[in-house]
N, C-alpha and C. Protein backbone atom coordinates (compact mmCIF):
# COMPACT_ATOMS: atom_id res chain seq x y z
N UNK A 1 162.50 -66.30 139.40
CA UNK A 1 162.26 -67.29 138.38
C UNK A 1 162.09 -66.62 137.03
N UNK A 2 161.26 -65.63 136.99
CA UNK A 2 161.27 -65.21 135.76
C UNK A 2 162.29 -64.24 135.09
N UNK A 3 163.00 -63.92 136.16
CA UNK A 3 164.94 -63.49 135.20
C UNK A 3 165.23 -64.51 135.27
N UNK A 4 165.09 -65.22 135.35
CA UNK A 4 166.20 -66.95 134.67
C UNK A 4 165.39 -67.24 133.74
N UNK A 5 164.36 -66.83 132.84
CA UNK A 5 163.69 -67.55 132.21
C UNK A 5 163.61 -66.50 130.96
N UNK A 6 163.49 -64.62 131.63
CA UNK A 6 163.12 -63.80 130.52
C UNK A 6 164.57 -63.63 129.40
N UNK A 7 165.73 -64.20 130.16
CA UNK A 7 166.80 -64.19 129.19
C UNK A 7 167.45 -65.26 127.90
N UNK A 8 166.62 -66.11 128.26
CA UNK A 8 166.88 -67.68 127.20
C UNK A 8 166.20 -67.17 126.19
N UNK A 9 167.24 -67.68 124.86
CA UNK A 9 167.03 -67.42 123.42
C UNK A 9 165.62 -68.03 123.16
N UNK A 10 165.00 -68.33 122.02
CA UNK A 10 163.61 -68.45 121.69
C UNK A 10 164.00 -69.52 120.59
N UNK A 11 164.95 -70.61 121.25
CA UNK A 11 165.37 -71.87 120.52
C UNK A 11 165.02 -72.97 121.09
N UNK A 12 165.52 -74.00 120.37
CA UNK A 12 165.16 -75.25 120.95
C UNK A 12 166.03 -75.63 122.20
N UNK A 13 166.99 -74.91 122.66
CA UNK A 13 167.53 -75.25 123.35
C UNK A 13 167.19 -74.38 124.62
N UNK A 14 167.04 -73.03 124.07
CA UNK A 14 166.23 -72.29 125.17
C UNK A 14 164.98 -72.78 125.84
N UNK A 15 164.14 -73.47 124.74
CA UNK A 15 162.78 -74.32 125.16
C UNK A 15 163.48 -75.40 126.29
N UNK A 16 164.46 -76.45 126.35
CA UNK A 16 164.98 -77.42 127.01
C UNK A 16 165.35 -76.50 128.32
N UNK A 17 165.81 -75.51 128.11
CA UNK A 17 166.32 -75.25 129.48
C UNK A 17 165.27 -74.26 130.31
N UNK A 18 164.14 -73.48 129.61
CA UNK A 18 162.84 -73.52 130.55
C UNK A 18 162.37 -74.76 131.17
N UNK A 19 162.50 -75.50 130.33
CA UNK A 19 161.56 -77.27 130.89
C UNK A 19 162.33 -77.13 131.86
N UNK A 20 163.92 -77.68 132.08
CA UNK A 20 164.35 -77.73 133.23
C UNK A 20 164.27 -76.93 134.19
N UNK A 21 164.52 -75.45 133.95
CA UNK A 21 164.28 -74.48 135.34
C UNK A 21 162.86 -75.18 136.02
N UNK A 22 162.19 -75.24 134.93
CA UNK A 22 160.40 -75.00 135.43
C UNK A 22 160.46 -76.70 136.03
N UNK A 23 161.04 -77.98 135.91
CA UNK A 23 160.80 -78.46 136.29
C UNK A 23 161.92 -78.93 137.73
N UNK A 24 162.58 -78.38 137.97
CA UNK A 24 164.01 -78.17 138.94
C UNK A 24 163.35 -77.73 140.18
N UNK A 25 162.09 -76.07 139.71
CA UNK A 25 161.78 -75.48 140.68
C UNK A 25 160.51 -75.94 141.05
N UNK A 26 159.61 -76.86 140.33
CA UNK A 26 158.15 -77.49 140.64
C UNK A 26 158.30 -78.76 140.78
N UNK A 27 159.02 -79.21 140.33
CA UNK A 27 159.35 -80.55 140.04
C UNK A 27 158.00 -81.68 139.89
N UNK A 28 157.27 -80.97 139.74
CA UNK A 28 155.58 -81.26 139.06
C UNK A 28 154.89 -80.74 137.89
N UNK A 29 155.06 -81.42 136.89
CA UNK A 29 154.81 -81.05 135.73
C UNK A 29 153.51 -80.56 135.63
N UNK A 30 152.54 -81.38 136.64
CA UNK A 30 150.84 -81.20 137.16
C UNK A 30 150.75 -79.49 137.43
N UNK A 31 151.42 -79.02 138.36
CA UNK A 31 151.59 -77.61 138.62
C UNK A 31 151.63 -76.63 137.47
N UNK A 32 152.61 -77.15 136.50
CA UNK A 32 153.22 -76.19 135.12
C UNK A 32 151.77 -75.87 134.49
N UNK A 33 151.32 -77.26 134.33
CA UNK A 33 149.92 -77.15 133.80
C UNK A 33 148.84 -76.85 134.04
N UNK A 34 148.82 -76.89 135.38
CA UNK A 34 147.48 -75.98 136.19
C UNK A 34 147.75 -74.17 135.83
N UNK A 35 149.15 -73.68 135.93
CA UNK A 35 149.33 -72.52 136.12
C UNK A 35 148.63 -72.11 134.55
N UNK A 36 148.91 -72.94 133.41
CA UNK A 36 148.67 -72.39 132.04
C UNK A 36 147.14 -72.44 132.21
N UNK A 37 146.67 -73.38 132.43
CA UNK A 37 145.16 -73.50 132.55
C UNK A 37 144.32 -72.19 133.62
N UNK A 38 144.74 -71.95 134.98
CA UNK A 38 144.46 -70.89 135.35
C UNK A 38 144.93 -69.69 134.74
N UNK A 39 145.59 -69.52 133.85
CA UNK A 39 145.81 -68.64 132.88
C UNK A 39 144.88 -67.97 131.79
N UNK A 40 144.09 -68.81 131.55
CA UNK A 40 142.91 -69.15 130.65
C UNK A 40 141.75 -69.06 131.16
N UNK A 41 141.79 -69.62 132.66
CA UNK A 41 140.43 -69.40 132.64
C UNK A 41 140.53 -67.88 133.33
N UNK A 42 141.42 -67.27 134.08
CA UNK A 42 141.61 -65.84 134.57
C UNK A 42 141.32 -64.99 133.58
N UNK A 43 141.63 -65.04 132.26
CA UNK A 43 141.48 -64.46 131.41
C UNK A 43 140.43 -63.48 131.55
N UNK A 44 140.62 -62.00 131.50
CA UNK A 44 139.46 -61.09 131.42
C UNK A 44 138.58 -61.40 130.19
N UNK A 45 137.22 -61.06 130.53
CA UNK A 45 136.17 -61.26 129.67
C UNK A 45 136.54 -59.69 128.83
N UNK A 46 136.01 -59.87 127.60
CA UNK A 46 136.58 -58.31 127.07
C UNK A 46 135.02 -57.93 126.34
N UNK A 47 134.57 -56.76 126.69
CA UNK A 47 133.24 -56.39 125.95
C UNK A 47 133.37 -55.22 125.39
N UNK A 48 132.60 -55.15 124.46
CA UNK A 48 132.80 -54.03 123.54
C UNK A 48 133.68 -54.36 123.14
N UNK A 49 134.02 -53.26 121.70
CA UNK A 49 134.91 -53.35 120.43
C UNK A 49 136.41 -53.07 119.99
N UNK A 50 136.79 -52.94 121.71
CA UNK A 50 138.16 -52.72 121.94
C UNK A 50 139.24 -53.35 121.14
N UNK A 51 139.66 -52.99 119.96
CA UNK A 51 140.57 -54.01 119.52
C UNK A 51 141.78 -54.25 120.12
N UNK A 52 142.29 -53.27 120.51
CA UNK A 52 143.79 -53.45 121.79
C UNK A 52 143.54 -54.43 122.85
N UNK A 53 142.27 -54.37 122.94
CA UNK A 53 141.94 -55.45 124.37
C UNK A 53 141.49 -57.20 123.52
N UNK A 54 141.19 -56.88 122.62
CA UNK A 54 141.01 -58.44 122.04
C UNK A 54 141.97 -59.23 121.52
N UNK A 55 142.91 -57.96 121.15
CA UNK A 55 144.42 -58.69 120.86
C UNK A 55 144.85 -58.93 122.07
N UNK A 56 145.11 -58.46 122.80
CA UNK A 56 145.75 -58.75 124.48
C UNK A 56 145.04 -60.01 124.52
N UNK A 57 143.83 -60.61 124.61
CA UNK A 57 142.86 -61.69 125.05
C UNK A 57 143.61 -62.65 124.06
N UNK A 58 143.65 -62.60 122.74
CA UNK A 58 144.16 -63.40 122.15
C UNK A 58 145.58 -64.07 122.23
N UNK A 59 146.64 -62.84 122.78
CA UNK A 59 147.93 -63.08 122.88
C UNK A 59 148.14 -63.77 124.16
N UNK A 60 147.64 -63.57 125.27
CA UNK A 60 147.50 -64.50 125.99
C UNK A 60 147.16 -65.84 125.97
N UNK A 61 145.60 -65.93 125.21
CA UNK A 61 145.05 -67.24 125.27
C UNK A 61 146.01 -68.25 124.31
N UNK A 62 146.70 -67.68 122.95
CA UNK A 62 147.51 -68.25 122.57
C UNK A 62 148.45 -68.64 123.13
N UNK A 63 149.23 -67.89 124.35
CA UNK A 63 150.11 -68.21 124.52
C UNK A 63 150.29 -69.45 125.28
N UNK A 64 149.06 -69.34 126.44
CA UNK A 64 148.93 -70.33 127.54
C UNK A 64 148.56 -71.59 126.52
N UNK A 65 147.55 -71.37 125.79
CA UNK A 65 147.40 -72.76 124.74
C UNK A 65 148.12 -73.45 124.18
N UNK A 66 149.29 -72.33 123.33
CA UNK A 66 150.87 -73.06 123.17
C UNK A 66 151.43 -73.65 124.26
N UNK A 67 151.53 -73.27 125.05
CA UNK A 67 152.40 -73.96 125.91
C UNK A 67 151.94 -75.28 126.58
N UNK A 68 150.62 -75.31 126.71
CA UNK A 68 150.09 -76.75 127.50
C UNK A 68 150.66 -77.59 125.73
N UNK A 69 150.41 -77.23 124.32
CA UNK A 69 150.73 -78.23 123.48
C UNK A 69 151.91 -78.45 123.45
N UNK A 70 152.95 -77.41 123.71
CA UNK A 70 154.34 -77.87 123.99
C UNK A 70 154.24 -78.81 124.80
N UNK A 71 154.29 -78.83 126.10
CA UNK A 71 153.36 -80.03 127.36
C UNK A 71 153.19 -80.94 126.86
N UNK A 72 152.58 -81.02 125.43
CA UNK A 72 151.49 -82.25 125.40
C UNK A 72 150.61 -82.58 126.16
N UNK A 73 150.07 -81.22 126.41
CA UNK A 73 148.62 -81.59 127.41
C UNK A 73 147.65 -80.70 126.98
N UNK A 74 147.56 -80.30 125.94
CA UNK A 74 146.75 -79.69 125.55
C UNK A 74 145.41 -80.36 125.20
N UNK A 75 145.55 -81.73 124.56
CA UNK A 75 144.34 -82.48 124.25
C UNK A 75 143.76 -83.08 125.83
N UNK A 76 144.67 -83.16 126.41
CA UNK A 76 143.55 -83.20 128.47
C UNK A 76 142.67 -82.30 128.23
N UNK A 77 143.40 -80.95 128.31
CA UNK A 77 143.08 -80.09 128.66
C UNK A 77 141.25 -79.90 127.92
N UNK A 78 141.49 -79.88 126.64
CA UNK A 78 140.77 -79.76 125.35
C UNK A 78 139.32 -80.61 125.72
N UNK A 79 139.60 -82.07 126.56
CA UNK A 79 138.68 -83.02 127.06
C UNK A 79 138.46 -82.40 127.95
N UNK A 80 138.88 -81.99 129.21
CA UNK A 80 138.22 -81.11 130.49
C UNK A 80 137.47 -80.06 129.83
N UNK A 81 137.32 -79.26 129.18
CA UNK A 81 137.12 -77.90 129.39
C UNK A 81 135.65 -78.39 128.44
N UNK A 82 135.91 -79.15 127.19
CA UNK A 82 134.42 -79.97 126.47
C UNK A 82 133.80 -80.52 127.47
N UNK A 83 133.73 -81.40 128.62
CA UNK A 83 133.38 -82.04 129.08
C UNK A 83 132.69 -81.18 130.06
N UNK A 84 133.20 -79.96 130.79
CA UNK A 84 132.33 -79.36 131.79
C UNK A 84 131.71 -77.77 131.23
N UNK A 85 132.07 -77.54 129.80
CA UNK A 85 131.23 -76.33 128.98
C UNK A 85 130.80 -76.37 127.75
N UNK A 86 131.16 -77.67 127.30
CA UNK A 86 130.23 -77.77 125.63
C UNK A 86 131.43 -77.26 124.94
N UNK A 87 132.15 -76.14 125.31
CA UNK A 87 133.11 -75.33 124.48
C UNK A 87 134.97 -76.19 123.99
N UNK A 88 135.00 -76.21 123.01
CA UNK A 88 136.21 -76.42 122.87
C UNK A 88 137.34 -75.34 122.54
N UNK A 89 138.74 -75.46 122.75
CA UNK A 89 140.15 -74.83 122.61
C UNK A 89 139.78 -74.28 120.98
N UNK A 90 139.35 -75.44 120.26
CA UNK A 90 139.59 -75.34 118.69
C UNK A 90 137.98 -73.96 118.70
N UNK A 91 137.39 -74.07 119.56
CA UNK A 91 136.35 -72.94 119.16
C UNK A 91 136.67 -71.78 119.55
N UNK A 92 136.97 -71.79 120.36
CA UNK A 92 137.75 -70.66 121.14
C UNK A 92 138.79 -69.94 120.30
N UNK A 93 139.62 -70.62 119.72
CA UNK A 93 140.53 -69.46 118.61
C UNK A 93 140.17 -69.55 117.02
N UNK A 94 139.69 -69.93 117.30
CA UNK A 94 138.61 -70.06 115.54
C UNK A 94 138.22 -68.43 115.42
């Protein structure tokens, strides 16, 4: 799956034809979105002043975050995660 996916241009059309692989091979959009969300919350905790490691934390958390808003599920998401930690998405990359 991910050589059919690491070779598509970084266009709008490349975006259309991830949706389809990703939804061809899950055919549950529910799934796409769990995987970004366990993405996030897997996320290593990073301590101390490592800046290589806080950029890594960040480039990830951005990334999985982009992608549930591509989704349009980012504002679910945004309500789950307020609702069972006080914490919001928007605090989190602030």
């Amino acid at each position: 799956m991910k050589a059919d996916i690491d070779g598509l241009p970084f266009t709008e059309e490349g975006y259309e034809n991830v949706k389809a692989i990703l939804k061809a091979e899950y055919s549950q959009p529910t799934e796409i979105e769990n995987a970004f969300v366990k993405n996030i919350m897997e996320l290593l905790v990073v301590s101390g002043t490592n800046p290589q490691k806080v950029k890594e934390f960040d480039k990830q958390l951005r990334f999985n975050v982009q992608s549930l808003d591509t989704l349009g599920q980012l504002s679910d998401v945004k309500a789950n995660i307020r609702s069972t930690s006080g914490v919001t998405i928007n605090q989190i990359l602030d």
